[in-house]
N, C-alpha and C. Protein backbone atom coordinates (compact mmCIF):
# COMPACT_ATOMS: atom_id res chain seq x y z
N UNK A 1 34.22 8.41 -67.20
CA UNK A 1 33.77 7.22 -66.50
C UNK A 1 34.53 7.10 -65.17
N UNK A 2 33.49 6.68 -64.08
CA UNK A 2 34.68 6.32 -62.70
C UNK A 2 35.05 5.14 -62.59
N UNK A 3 36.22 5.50 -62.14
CA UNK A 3 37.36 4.60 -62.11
C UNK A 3 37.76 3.56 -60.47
N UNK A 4 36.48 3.80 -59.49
CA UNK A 4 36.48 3.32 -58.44
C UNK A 4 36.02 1.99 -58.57
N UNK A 5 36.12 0.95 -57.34
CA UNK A 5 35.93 -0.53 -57.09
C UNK A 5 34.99 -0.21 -55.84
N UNK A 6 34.12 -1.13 -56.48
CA UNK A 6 32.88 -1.02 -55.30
C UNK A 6 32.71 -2.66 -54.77
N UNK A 7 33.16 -2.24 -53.23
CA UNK A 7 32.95 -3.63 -52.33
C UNK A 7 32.44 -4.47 -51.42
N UNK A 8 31.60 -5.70 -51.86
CA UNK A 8 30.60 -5.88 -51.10
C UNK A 8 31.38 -7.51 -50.53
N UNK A 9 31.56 -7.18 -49.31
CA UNK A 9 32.26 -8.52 -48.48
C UNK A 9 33.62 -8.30 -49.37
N UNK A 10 33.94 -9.36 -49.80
CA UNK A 10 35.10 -10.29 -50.83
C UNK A 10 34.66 -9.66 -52.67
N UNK A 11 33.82 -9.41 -52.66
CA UNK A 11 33.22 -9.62 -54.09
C UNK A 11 33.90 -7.58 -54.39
N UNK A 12 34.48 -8.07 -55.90
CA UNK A 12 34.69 -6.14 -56.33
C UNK A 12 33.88 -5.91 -57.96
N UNK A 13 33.68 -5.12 -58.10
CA UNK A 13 32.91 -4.71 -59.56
C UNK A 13 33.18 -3.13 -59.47
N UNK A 14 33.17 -3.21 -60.93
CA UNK A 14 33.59 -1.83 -61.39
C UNK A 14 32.53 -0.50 -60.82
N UNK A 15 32.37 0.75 -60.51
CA UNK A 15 31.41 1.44 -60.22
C UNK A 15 32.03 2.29 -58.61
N UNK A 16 31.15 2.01 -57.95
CA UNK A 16 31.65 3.20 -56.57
C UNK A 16 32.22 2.66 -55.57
N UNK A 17 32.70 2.87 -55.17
CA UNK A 17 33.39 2.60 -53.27
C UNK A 17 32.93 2.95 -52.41
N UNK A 18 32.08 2.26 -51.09
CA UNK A 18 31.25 2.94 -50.32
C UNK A 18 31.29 2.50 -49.16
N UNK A 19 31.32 2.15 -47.80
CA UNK A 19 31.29 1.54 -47.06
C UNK A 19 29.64 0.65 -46.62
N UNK A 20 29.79 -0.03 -47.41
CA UNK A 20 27.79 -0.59 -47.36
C UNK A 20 27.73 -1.08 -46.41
N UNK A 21 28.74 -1.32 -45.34
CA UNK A 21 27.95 -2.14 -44.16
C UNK A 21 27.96 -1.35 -42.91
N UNK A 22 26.48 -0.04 -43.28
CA UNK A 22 26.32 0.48 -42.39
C UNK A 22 25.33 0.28 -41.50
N UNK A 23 25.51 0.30 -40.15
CA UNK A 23 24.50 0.31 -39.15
C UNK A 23 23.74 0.79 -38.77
N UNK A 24 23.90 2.50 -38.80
CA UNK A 24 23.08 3.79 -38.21
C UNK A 24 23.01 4.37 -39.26
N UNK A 25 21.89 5.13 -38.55
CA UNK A 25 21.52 6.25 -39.59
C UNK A 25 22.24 7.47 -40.45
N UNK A 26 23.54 7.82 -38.97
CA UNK A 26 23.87 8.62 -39.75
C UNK A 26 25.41 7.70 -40.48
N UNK A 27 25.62 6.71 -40.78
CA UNK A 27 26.21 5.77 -41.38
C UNK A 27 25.88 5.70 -42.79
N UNK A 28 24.72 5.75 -42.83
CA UNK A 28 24.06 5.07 -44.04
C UNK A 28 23.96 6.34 -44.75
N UNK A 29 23.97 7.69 -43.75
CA UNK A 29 23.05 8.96 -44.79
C UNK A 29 25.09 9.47 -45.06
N UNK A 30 25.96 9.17 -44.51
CA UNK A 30 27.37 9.10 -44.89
C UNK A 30 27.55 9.13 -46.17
N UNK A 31 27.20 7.70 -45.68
CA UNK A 31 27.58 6.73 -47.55
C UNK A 31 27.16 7.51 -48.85
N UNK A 32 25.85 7.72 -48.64
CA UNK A 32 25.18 8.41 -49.65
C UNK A 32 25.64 9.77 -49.91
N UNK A 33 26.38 10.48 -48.85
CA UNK A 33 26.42 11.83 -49.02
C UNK A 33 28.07 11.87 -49.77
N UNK A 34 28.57 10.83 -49.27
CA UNK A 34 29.80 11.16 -50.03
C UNK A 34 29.51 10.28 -51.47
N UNK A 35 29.11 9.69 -52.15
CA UNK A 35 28.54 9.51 -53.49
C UNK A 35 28.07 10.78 -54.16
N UNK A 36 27.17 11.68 -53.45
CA UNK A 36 26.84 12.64 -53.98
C UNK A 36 27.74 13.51 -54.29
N UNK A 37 28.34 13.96 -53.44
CA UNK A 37 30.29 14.62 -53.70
C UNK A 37 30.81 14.32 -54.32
N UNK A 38 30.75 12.89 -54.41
CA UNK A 38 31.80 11.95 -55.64
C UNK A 38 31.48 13.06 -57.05
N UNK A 39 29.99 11.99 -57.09
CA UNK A 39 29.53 12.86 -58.86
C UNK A 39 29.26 14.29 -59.08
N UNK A 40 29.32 15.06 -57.74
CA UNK A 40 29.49 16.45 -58.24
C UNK A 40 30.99 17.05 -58.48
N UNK A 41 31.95 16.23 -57.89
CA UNK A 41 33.14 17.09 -57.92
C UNK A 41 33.71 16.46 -59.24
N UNK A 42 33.07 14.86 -59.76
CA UNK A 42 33.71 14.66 -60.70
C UNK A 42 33.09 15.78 -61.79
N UNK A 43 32.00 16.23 -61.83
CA UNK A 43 30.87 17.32 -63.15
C UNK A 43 31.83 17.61 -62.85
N UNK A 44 32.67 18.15 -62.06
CA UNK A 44 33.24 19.93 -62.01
C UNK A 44 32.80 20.93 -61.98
N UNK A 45 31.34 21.06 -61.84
CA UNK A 45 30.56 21.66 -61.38
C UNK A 45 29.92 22.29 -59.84
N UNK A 46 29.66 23.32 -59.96
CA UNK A 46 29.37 24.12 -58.38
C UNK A 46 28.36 23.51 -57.64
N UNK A 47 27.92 24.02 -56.23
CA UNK A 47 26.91 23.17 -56.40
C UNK A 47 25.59 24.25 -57.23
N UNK A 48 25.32 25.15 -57.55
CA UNK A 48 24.65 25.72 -58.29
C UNK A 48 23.97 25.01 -59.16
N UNK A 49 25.23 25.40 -60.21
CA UNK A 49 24.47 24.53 -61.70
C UNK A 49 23.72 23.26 -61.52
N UNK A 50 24.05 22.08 -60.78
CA UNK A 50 23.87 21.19 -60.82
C UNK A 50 22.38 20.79 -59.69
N UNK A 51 22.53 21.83 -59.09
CA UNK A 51 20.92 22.05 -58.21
C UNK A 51 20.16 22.44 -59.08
N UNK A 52 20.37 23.39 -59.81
CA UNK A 52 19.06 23.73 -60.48
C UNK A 52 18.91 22.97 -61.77
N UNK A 53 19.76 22.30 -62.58
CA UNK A 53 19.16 21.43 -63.40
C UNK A 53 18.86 20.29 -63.16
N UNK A 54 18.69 19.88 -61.54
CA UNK A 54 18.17 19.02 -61.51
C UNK A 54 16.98 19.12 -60.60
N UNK A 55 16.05 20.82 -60.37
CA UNK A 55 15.11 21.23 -59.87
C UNK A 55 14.74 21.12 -57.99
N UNK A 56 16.41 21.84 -57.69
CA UNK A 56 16.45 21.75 -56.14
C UNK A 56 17.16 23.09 -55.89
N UNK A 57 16.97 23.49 -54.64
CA UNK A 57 17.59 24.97 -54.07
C UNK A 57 19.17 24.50 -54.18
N UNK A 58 19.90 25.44 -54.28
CA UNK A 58 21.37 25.26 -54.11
C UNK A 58 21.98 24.55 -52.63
N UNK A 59 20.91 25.26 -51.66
CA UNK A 59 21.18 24.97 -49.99
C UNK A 59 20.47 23.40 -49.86
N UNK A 60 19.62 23.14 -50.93
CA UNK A 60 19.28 21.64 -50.52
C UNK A 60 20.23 20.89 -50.99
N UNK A 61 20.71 20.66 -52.56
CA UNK A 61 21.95 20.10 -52.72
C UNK A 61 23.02 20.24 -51.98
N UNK A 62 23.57 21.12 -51.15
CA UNK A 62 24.87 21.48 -50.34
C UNK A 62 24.07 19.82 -49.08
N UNK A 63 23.07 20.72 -48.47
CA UNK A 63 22.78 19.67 -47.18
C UNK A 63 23.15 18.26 -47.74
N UNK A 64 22.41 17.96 -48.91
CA UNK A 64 22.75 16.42 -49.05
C UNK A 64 24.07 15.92 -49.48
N UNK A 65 24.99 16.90 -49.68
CA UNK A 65 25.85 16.64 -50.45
C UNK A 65 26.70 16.21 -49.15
N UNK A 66 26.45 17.11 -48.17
CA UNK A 66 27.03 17.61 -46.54
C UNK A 66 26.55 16.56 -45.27
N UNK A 67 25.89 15.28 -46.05
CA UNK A 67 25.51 14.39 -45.68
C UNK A 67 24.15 15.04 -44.10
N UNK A 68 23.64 16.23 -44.04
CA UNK A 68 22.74 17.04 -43.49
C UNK A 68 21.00 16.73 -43.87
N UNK A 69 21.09 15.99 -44.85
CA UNK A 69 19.83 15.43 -45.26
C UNK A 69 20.06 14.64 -46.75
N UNK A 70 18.83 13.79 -46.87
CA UNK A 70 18.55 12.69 -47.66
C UNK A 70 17.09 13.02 -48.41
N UNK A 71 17.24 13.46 -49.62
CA UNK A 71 15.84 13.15 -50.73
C UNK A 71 14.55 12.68 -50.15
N UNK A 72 13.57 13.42 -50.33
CA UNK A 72 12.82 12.33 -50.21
C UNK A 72 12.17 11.53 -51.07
N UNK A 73 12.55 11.51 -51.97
CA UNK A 73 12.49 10.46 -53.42
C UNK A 73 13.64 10.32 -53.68
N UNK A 74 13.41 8.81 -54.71
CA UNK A 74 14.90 8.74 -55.37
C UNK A 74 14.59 9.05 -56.96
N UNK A 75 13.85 10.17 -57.25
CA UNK A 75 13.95 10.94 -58.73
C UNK A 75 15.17 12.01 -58.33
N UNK A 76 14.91 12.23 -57.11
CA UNK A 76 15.90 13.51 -56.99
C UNK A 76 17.53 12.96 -57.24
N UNK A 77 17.81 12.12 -56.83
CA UNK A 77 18.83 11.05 -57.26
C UNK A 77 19.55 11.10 -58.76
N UNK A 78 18.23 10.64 -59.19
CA UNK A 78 18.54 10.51 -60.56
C UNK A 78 18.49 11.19 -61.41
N UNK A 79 17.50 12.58 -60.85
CA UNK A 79 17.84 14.05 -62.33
C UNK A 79 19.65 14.29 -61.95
N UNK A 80 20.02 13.81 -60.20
CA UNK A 80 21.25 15.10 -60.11
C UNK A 80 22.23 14.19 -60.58
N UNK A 81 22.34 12.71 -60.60
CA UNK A 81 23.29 12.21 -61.49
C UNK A 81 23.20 11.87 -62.92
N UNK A 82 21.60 12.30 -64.01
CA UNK A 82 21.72 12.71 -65.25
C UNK A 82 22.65 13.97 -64.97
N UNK A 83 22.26 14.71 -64.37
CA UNK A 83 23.13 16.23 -64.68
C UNK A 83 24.58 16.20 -64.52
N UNK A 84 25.10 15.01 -63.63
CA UNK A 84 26.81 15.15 -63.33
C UNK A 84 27.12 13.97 -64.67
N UNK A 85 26.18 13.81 -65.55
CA UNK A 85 26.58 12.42 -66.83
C UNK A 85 26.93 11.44 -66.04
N UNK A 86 26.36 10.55 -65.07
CA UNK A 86 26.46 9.23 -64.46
C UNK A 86 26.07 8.35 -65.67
N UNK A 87 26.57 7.20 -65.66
CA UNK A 87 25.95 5.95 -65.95
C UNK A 87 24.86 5.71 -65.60
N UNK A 88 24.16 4.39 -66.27
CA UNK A 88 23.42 3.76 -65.70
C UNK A 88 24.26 2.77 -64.42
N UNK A 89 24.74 2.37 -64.46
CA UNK A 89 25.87 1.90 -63.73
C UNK A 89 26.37 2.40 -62.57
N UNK A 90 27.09 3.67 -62.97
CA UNK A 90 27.37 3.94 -61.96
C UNK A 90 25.96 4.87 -61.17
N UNK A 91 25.02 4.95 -61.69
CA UNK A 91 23.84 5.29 -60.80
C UNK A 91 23.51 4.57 -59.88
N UNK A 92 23.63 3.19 -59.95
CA UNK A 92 22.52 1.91 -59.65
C UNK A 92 23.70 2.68 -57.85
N UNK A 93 23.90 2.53 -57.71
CA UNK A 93 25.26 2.86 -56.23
C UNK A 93 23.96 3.95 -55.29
N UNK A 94 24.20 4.91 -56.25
CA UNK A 94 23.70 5.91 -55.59
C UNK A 94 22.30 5.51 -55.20
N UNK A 95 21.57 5.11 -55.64
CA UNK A 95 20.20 4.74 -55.90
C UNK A 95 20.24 3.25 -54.54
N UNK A 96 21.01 2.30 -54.28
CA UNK A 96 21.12 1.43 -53.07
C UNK A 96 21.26 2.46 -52.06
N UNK A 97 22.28 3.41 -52.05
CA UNK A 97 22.93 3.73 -50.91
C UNK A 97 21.32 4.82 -50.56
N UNK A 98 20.92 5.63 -51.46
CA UNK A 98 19.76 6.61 -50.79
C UNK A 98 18.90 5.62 -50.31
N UNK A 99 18.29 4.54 -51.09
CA UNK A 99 17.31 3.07 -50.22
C UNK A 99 17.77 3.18 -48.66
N UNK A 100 19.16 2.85 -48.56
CA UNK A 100 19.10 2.50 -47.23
C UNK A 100 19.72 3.73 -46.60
N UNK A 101 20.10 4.96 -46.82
CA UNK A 101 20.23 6.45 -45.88
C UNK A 101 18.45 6.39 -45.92
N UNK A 102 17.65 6.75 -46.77
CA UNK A 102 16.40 6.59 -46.11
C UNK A 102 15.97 6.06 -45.22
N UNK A 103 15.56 4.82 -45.81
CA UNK A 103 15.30 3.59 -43.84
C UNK A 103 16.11 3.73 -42.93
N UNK A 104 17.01 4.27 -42.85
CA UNK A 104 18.35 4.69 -41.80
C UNK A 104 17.33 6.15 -40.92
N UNK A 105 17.22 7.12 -41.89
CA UNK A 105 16.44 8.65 -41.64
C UNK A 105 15.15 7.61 -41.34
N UNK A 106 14.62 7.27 -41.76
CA UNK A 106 12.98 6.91 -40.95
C UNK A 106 13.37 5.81 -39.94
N UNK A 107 13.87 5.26 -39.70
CA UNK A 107 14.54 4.27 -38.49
C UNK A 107 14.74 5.07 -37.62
N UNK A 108 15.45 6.32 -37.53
CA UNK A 108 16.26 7.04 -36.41
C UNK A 108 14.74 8.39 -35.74
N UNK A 109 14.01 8.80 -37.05
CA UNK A 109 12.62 9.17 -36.95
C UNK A 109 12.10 8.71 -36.32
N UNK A 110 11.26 7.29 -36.35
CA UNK A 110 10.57 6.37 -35.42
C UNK A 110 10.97 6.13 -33.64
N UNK A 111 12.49 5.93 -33.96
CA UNK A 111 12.90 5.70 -32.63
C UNK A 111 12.79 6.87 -31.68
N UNK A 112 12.94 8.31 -31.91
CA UNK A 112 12.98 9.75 -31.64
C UNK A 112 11.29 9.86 -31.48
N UNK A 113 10.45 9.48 -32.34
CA UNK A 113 8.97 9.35 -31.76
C UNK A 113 8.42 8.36 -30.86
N UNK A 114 9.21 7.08 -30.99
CA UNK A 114 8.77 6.43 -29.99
C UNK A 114 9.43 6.61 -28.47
N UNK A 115 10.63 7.26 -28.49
CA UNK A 115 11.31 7.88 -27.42
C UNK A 115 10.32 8.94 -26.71
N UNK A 116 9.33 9.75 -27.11
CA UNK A 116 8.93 10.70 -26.55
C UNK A 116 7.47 10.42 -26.12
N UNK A 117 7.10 10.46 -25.03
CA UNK A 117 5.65 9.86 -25.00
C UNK A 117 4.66 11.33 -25.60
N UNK A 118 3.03 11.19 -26.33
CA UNK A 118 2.37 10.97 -26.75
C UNK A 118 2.25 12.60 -25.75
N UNK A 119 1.75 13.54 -26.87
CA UNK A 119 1.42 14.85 -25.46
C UNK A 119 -0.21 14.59 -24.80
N UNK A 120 -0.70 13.75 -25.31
CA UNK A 120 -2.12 13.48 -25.00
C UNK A 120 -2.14 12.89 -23.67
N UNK A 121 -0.82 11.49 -23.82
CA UNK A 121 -0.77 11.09 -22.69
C UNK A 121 -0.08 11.27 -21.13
N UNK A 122 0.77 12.03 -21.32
CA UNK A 122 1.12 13.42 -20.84
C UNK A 122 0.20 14.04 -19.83
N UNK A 123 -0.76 14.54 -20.58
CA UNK A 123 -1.63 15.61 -19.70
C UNK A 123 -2.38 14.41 -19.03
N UNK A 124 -3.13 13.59 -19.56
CA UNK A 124 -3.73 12.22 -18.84
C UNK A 124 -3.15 11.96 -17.86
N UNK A 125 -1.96 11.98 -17.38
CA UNK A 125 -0.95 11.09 -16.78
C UNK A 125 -1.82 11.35 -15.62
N UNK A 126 -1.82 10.34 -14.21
CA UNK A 126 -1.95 10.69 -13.44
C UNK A 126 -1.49 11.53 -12.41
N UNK A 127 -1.57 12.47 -11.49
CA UNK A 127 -0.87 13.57 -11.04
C UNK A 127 -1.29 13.11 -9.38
N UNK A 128 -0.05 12.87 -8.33
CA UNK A 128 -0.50 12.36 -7.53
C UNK A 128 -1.20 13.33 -6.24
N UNK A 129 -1.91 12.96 -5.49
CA UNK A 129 -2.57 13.75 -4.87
C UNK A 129 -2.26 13.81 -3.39
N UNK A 130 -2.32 14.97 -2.99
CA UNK A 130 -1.80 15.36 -1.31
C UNK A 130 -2.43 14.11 -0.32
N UNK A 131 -1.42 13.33 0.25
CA UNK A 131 -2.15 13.06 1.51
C UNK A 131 -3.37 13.04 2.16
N UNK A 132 -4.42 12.42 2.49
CA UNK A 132 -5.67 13.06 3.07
C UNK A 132 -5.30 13.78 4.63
N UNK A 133 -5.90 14.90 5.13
CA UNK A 133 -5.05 15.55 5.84
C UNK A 133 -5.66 14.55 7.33
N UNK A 134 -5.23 14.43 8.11
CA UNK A 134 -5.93 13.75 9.49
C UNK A 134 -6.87 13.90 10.00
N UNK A 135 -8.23 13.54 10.12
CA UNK A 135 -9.31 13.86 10.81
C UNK A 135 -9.37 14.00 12.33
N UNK A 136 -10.26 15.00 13.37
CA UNK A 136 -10.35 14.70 14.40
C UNK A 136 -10.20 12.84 15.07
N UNK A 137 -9.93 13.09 15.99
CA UNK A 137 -10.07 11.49 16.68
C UNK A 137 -11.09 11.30 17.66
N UNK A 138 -11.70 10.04 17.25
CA UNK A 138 -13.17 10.09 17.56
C UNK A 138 -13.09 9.43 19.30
């Protein structure tokens, strides 16, 4: 069982330690990635074993573990902390913190698409045109 204090403002309860009051994206995909470390280094397990019984490449568990990417479900969550013997308890952590590294990863997504204009509108753009050249004078 872990033995960490998880803290929200003033308030402590038994379960994980995380910094929840994150702002950015890569803040939030932090939090989550070191949870994932937590319960693999507590298995004692490689990341191997624990990728494949919970039906992921070894290099995808490393990334998330490496805080390099975030699930895109939260089943994936929860086969890889059945496999490290989590709680229900101490799951519920992991399972907030991927909620919000997600909306963090699609927050930082959106902004990176809305940063880039549209290639359609692009080629549309208007392209300005030479001067009209001077006509004889009448």
């Amino acid at each position: 069982m872990l033995s960490l204090a998880l803290t929200w403002g003033n308030a402590t309860s038994v379960g994980w330690r995380t910094g929840w009051r994150t702002g950015g994206a890569a803040e939030g995909i932090a939090d989550f990635s070191a949870l994932l470390r937590e319960l693999k280094q507590r298995s004692g397990l490689s990341h191997e074993a624990p990728a494949k019984r919970a039906h992921m490449s070894t290099p995808t568990l490393h990334r998330y573990c490496e805080g390099e990417g975030v699930p895109a479900d939260n089943a994936a969550v929860s086969r890889f902390g059945r496999v490290c013997r989590a709680t229900a308890e101490e799951l519920a952590e992991p399972h907030r913190s991927w909620a919000l590294a997600d909306a963090a990863r699609e927050r930082a997504r959106r902004s990176a698409t809305d940063a880039e204009p549209d290639p359609a509108e692009r080629s549309e753009a208007p392209t300005s045109a030479p001067p009209p050249e001077p006509g004889p004078d009448p």
